[in-house]
Protein backbone atom coordinates (compact mmCIF):
# COMPACT_ATOMS: atom_id res chain seq x y z
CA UNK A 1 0.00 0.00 0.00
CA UNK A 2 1.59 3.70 -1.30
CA UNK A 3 1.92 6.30 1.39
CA UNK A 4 -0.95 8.33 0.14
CA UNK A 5 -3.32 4.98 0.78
CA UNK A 6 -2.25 4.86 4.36
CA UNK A 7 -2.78 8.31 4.96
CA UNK A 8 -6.20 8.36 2.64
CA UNK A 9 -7.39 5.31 4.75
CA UNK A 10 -6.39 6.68 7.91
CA UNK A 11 -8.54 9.90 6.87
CA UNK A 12 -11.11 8.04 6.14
CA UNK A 13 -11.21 5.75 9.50
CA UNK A 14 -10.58 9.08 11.61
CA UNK A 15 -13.88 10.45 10.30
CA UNK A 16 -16.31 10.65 13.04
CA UNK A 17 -19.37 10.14 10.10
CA UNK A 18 -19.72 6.71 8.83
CA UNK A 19 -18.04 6.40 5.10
CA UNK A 20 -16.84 3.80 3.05
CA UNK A 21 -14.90 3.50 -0.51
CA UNK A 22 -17.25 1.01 -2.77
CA UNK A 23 -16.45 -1.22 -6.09
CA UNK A 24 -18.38 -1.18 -8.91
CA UNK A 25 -19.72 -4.52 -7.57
CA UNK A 26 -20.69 -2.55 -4.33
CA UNK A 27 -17.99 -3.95 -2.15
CA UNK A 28 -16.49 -2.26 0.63
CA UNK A 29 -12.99 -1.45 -0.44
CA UNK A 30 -12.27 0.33 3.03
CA UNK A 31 -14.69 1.37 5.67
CA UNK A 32 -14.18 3.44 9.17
CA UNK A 33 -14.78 2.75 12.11
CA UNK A 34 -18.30 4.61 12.38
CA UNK A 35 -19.49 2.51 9.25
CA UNK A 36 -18.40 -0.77 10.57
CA UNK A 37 -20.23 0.44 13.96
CA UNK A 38 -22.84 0.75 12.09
CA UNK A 39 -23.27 -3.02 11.87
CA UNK A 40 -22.06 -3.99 15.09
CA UNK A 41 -18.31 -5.26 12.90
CA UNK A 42 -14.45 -3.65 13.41
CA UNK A 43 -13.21 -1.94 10.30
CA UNK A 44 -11.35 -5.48 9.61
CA UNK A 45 -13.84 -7.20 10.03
CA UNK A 46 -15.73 -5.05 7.22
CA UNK A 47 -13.13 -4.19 4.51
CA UNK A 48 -13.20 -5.68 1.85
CA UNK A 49 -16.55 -7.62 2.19
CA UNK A 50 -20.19 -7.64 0.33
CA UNK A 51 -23.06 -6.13 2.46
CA UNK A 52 -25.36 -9.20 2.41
CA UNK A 53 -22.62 -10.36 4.87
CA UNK A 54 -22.87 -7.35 6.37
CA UNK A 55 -26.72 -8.63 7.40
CA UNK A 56 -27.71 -6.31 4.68
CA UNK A 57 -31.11 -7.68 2.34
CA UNK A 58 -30.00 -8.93 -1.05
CA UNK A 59 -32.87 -6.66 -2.50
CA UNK A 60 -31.04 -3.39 -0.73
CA UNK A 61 -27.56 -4.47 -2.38
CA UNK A 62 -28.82 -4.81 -6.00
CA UNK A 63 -30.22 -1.17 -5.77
CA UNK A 64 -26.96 -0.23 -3.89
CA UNK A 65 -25.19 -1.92 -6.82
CA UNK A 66 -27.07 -0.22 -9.66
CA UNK A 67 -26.59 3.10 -7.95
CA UNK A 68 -22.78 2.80 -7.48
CA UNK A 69 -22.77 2.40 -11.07
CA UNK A 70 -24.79 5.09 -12.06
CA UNK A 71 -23.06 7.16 -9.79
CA UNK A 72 -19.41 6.28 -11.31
CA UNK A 73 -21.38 6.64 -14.89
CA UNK A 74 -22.68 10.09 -14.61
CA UNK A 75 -20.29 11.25 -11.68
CA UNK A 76 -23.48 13.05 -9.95
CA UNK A 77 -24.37 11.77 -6.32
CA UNK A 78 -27.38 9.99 -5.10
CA UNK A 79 -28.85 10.57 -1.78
CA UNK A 80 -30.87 9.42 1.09
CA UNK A 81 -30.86 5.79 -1.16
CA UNK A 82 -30.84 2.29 0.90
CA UNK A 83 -32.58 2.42 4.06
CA UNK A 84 -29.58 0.64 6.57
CA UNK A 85 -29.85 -0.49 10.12
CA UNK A 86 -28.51 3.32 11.19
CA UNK A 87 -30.14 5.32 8.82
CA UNK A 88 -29.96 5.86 4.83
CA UNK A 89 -27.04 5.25 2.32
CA UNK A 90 -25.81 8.54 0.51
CA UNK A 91 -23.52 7.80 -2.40
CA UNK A 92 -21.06 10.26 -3.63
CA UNK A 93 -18.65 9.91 -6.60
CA UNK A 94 -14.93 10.08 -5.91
CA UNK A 95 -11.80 9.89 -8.36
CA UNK A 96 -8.35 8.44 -7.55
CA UNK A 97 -5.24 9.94 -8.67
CA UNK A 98 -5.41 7.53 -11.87
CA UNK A 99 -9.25 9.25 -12.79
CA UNK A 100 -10.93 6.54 -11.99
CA UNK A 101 -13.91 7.08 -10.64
CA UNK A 102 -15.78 5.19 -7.64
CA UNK A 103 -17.89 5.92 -5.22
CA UNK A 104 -18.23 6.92 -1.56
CA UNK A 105 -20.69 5.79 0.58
CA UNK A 106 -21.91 7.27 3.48
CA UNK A 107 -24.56 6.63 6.21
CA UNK A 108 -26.58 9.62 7.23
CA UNK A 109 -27.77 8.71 11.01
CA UNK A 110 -31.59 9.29 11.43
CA UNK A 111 -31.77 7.51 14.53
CA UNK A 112 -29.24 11.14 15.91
CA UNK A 113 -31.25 13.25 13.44
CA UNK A 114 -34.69 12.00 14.85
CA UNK A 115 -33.47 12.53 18.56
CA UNK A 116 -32.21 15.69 17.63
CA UNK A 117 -35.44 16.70 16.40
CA UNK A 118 -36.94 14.99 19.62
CA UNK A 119 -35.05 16.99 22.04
CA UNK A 120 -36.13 20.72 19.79
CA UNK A 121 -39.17 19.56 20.02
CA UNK A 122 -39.13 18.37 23.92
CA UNK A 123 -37.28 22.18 23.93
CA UNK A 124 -39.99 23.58 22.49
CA UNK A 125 -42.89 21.95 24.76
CA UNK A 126 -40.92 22.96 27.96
CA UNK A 127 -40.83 26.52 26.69
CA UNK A 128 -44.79 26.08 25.97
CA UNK A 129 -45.11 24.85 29.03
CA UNK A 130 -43.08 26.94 30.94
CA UNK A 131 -45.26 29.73 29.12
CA UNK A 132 -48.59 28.52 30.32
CA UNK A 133 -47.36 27.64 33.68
CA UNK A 134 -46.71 31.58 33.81
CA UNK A 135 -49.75 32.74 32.38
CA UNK A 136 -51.78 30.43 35.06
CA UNK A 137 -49.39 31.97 37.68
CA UNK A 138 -50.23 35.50 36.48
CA UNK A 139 -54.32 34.01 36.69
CA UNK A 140 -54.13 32.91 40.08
CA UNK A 141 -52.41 36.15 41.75
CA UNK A 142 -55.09 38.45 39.57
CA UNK A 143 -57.82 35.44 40.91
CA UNK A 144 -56.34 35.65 44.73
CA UNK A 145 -56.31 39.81 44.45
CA UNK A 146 -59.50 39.63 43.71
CA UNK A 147 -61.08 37.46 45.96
CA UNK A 148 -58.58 39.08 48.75
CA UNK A 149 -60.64 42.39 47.72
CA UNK A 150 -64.14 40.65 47.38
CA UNK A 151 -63.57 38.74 50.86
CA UNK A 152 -62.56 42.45 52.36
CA UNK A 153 -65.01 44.21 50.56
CA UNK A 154 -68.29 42.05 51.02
CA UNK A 155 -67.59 41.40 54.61
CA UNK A 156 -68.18 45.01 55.21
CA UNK A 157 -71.74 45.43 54.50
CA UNK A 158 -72.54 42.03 56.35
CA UNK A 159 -70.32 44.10 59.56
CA UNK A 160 -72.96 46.80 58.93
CA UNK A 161 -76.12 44.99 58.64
CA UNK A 162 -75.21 43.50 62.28
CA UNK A 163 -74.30 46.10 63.96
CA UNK A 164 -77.26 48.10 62.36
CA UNK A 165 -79.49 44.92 63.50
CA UNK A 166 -78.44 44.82 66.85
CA UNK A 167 -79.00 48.74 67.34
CA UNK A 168 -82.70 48.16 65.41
CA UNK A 169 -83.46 45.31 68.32
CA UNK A 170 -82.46 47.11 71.05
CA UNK A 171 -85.14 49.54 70.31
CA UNK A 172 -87.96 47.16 69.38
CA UNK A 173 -90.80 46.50 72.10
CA UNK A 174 -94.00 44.78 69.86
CA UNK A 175 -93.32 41.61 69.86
CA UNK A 176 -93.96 40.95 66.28
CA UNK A 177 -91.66 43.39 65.13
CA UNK A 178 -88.94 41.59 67.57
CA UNK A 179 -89.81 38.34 65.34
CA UNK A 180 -89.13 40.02 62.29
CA UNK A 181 -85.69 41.42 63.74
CA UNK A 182 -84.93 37.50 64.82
CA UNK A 183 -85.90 36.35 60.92
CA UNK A 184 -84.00 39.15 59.37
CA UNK A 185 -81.17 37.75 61.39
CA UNK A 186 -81.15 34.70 60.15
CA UNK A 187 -81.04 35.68 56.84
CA UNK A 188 -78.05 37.89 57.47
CA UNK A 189 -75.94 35.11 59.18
CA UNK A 190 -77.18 32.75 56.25
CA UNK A 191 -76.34 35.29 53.34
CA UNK A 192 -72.81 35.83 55.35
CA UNK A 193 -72.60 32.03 55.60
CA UNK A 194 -72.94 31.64 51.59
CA UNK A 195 -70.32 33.96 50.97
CA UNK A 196 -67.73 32.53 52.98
CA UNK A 197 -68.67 29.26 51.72
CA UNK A 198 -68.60 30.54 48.22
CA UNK A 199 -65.28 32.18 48.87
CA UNK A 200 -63.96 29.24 50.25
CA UNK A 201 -64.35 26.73 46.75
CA UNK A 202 -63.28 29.51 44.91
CA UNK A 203 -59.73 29.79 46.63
CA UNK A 204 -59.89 26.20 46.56
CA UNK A 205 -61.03 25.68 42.78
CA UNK A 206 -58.11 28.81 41.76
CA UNK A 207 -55.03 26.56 43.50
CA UNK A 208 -54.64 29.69 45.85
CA UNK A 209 -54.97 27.27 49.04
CA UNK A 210 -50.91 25.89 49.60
CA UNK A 211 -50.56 23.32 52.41
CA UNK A 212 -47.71 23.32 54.67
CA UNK A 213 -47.36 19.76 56.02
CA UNK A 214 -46.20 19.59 59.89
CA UNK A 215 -46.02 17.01 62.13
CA UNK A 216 -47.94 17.56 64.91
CA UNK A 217 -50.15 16.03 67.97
CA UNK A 218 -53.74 14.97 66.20
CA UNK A 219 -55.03 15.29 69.83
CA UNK A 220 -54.47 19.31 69.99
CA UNK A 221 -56.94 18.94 66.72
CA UNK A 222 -59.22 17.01 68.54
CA UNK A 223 -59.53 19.05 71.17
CA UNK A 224 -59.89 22.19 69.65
CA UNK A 225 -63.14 20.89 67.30
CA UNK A 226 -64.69 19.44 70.90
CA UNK A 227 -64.39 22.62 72.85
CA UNK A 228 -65.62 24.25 69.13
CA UNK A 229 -68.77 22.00 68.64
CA UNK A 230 -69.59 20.69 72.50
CA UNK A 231 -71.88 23.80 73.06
CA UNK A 232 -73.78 22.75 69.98
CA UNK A 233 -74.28 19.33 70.78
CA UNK A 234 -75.48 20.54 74.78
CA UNK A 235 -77.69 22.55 73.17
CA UNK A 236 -79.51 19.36 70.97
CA UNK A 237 -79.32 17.41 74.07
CA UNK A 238 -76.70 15.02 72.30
CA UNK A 239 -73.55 13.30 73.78
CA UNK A 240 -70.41 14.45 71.86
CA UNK A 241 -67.09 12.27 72.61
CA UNK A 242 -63.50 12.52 71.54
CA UNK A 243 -61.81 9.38 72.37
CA UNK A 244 -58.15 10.77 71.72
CA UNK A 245 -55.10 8.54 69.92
CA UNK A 246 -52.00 10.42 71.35
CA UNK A 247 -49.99 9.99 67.85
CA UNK A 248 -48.32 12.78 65.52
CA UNK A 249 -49.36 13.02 61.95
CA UNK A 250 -47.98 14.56 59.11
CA UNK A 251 -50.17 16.67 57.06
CA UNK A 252 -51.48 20.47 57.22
CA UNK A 253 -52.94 21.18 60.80
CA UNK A 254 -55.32 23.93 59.42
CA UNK A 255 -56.38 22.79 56.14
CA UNK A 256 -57.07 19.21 57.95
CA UNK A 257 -58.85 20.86 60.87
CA UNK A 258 -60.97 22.36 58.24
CA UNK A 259 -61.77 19.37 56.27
CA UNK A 260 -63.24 17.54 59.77
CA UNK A 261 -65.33 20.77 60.54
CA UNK A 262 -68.12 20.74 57.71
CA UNK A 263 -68.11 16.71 58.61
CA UNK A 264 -68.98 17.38 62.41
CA UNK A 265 -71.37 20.27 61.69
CA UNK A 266 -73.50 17.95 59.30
CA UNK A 267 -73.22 15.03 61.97
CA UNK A 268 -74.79 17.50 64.67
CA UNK A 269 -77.07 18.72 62.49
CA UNK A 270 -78.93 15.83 61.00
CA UNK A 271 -78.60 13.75 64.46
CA UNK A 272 -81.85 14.52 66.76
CA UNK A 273 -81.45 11.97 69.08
CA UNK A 274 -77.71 9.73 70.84
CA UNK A 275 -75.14 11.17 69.82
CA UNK A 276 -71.42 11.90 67.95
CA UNK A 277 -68.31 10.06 68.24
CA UNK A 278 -64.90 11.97 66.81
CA UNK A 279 -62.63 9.17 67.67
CA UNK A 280 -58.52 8.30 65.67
CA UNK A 281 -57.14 4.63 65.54
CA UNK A 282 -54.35 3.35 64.18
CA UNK A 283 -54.63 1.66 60.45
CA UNK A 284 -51.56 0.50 58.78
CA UNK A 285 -49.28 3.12 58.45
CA UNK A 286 -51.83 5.95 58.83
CA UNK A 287 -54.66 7.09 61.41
CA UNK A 288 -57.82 7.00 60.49
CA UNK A 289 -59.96 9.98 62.09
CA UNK A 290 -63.93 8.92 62.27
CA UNK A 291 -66.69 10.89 62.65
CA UNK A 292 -69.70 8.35 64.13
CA UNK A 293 -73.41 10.24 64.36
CA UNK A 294 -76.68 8.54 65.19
CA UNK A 295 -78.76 10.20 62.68
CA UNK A 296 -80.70 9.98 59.90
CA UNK A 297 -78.50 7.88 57.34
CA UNK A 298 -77.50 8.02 53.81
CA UNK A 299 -78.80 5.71 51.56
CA UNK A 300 -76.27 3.93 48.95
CA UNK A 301 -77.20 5.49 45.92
CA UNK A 302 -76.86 9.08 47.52
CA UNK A 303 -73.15 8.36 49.28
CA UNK A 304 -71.35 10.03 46.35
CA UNK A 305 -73.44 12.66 45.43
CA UNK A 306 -73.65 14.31 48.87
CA UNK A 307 -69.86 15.50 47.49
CA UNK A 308 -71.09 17.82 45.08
CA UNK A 309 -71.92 21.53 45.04
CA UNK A 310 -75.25 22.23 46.68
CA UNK A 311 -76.48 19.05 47.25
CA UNK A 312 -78.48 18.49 49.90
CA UNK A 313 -80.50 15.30 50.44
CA UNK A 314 -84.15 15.52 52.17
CA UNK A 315 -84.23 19.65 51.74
CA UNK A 316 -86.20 19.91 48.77
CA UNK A 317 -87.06 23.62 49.37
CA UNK A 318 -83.24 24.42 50.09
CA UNK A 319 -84.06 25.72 53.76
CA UNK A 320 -80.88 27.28 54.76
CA UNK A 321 -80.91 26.13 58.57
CA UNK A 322 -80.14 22.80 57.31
CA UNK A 323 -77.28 23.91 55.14
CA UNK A 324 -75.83 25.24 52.06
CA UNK A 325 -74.98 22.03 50.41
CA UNK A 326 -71.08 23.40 50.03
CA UNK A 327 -69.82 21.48 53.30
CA UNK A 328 -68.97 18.54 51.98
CA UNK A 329 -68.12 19.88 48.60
CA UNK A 330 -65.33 21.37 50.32
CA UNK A 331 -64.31 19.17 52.25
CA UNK A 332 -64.07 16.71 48.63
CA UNK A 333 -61.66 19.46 47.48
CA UNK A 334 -59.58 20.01 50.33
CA UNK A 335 -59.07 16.02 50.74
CA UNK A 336 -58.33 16.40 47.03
CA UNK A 337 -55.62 18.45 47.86
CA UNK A 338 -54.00 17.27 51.11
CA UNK A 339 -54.29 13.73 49.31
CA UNK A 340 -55.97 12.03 51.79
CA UNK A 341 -58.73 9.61 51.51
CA UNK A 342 -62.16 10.54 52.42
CA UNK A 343 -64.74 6.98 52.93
CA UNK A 344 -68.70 6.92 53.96
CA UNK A 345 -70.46 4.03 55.42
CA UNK A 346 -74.17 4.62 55.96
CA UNK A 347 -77.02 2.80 57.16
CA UNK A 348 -80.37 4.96 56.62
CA UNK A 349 -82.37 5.25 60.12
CA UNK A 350 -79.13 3.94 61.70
CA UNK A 351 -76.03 6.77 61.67
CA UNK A 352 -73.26 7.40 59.27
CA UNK A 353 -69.34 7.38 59.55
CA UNK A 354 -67.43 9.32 57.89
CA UNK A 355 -63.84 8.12 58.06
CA UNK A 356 -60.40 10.49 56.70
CA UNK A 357 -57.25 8.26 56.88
CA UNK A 358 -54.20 11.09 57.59
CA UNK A 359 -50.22 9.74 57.18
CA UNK A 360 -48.61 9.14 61.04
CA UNK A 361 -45.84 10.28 61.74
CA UNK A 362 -42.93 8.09 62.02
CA UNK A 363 -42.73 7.86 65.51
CA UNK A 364 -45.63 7.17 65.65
CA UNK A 365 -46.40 4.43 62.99
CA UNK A 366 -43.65 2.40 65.46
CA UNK A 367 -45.28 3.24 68.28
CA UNK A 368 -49.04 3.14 68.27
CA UNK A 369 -51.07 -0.21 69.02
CA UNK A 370 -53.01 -1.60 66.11
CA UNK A 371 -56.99 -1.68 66.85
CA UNK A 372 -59.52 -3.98 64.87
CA UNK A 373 -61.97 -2.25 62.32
CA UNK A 374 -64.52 -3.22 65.14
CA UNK A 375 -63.38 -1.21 67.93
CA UNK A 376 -65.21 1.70 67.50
């Protein structure tokens, strides 16, 4: 071999693309390394062989064949020709120093071009993405301002109408017109009542409401919602118990204190006679918070729709001392959010409990004592 054919094959093997010199009869004269790659082979293992034993189809290397010719016939190039197992042939003519004329051929990688165009186009959905995430970031701080404002704003008049009321009853004798005053009371506390309600799935529906998850005692939670609702349930003439668990969980305190309020409120509510259990036991890795009432029941095929917005089952003419229909609505969303399960079992005529499973804590996954699902 002259000089210049070592140095022209060592040109050709240092080339990072995959080439190869071809005879007339398609056989690689000399490949590089990349070519040879290309078929799993060394460059020795590759020079000076046909493609069929290459693994390539004896249909491909006839057209491969009939090309190289062409190509050395006309001395133009053909491309993109001979689908390969890396991508598509590209033959190119080429003359020695003699002017004889053969041809190159080299392998254009689509797999690399079609995960180049993969990553622009991953590019370009991250930038789209990034772009809406903004935009629903710009939303929900023009959503929060002005619910901020409507919560400040709206309150005001409902500050008014009380204060106005309780000046109006302080001056009312006739007994009828101190029945009125009582009514228009009730309307005021149930209008006021809406609104926070309303304001409360609309923070909720906007992703303004973040949680912040703490580990903390679930008894200081307990306590608070039985010094909160035992005036209530004195007032009905119903027991109320908190059997306590003395475990930590990990979740938000407030948000979770506010998903178990709208539960204990409907317990009192639609319970006339025994009572209300808010009692925690230990299942699995997680406590399970129940709310037990005595009341009126919830048949099967209402058990999922007593989640959504203003439903209220056996208040046909949507009499606002029994409710706004929102409680439980919220409390779907904010389980929703603090991802923890909310169940229902109901027996109509017989009582309800409504069960919300929150993570423990480490601690006190190892520590707490496992009760049967029949304890309660």
């Amino acid at each position: 071999m002259t000089d210049r054919a070592i140095w022209l094959e060592a040109l050709v093997s240092a080339n990072g693309a995959a080439h190869a010199l071809l005879g007339l009869d398609a056989r690689l004269l000399v490949v590089n390394q990349a070519f040879a790659a290309a078929f799993g082979r060394l460059p020795e293992e590759a020079d000076g062989k046909e493609l069929t034993e290459l693994g390539v189809p004896a249909a491909i290397v006839s057209q491969v064949e009939a090309q190289v010719r062409r190509v050395v016939l006309t001395g133009t190039p053909v491309s993109a020709f001979g689908l390969l197992p890396r991508g598509e042939m590209v033959l190119s003519p080429v003359r020695d120093a003699d002017g004889v004329v053969t041809a190159v051929a080299a392998i254009a990688d689509t797999n690399a071009a079609a995960l180049a165009a993969a990553r622009a186009e991953a590019e370009r959905a991250k930038a789209e993405t990034e772009r809406v995430r903004q935009e629903a970031e710009t939303g929900r701080t023009a959503i929060g301002r002005f619910l901020s404002a409507a919560s400040h704003d709206l309150r005001q008049p409902f500050q008014a109408m009380h204060l106005f009321h309780h000046l109006l009853m302080g001056r009312l004798t006739d007994p009828g017109a101190r029945d009125l005053g009582e009514k228009l009371e009730m309307s005021i506390e149930a209008a006021e009542t809406l609104l926070r309600a309303l304001l409360d799935v609309s923070k909720l529906e906007a992703g303004l409401v973040r949680m912040q998850v703490q580990t903390f005692p679930i008894d200081e939670t307990l306590s608070r919602l039985l010094n909160e609702f035992a005036p209530e349930a004195d007032a009905k003439a119903l027991r109320f118990n908190v059997r306590p668990a003395d475990a930590e969980v990990s979740t938000d305190p407030v948000l979770l204190e506010q998903l178990l309020r709208p539960i204990l409120s409907n317990a009192l509510r639609f319970t006339e006679s025994g009572g209300v259990l808010l009692a925690a036991r230990r299942r699995g890795g997680a406590l399970r918070i129940e709310v037990w009432d005595t009341g009126l029941g919830i048949a099967p095929a209402d058990q999922s729709a007593i989640f959504d917005d203003f439903r209220q089952l056996g208040n046909p003419n949507r009499d606002r001392r029994h409710g706004l229909g929102l409680g439980l609505a919220i409390v779907r969303r904010l389980a929703t959010l603090l991802g923890l399960p909310v169940s229902l079992r109901s027996v109509p005529g017989k009582g309800s409990v409504f069960a919300v499973d929150v993570p423990l804590a480490a601690a006190s996954a190892a520590e707490l004592p496992v009760e049967s699902s029949s304890a309660a």
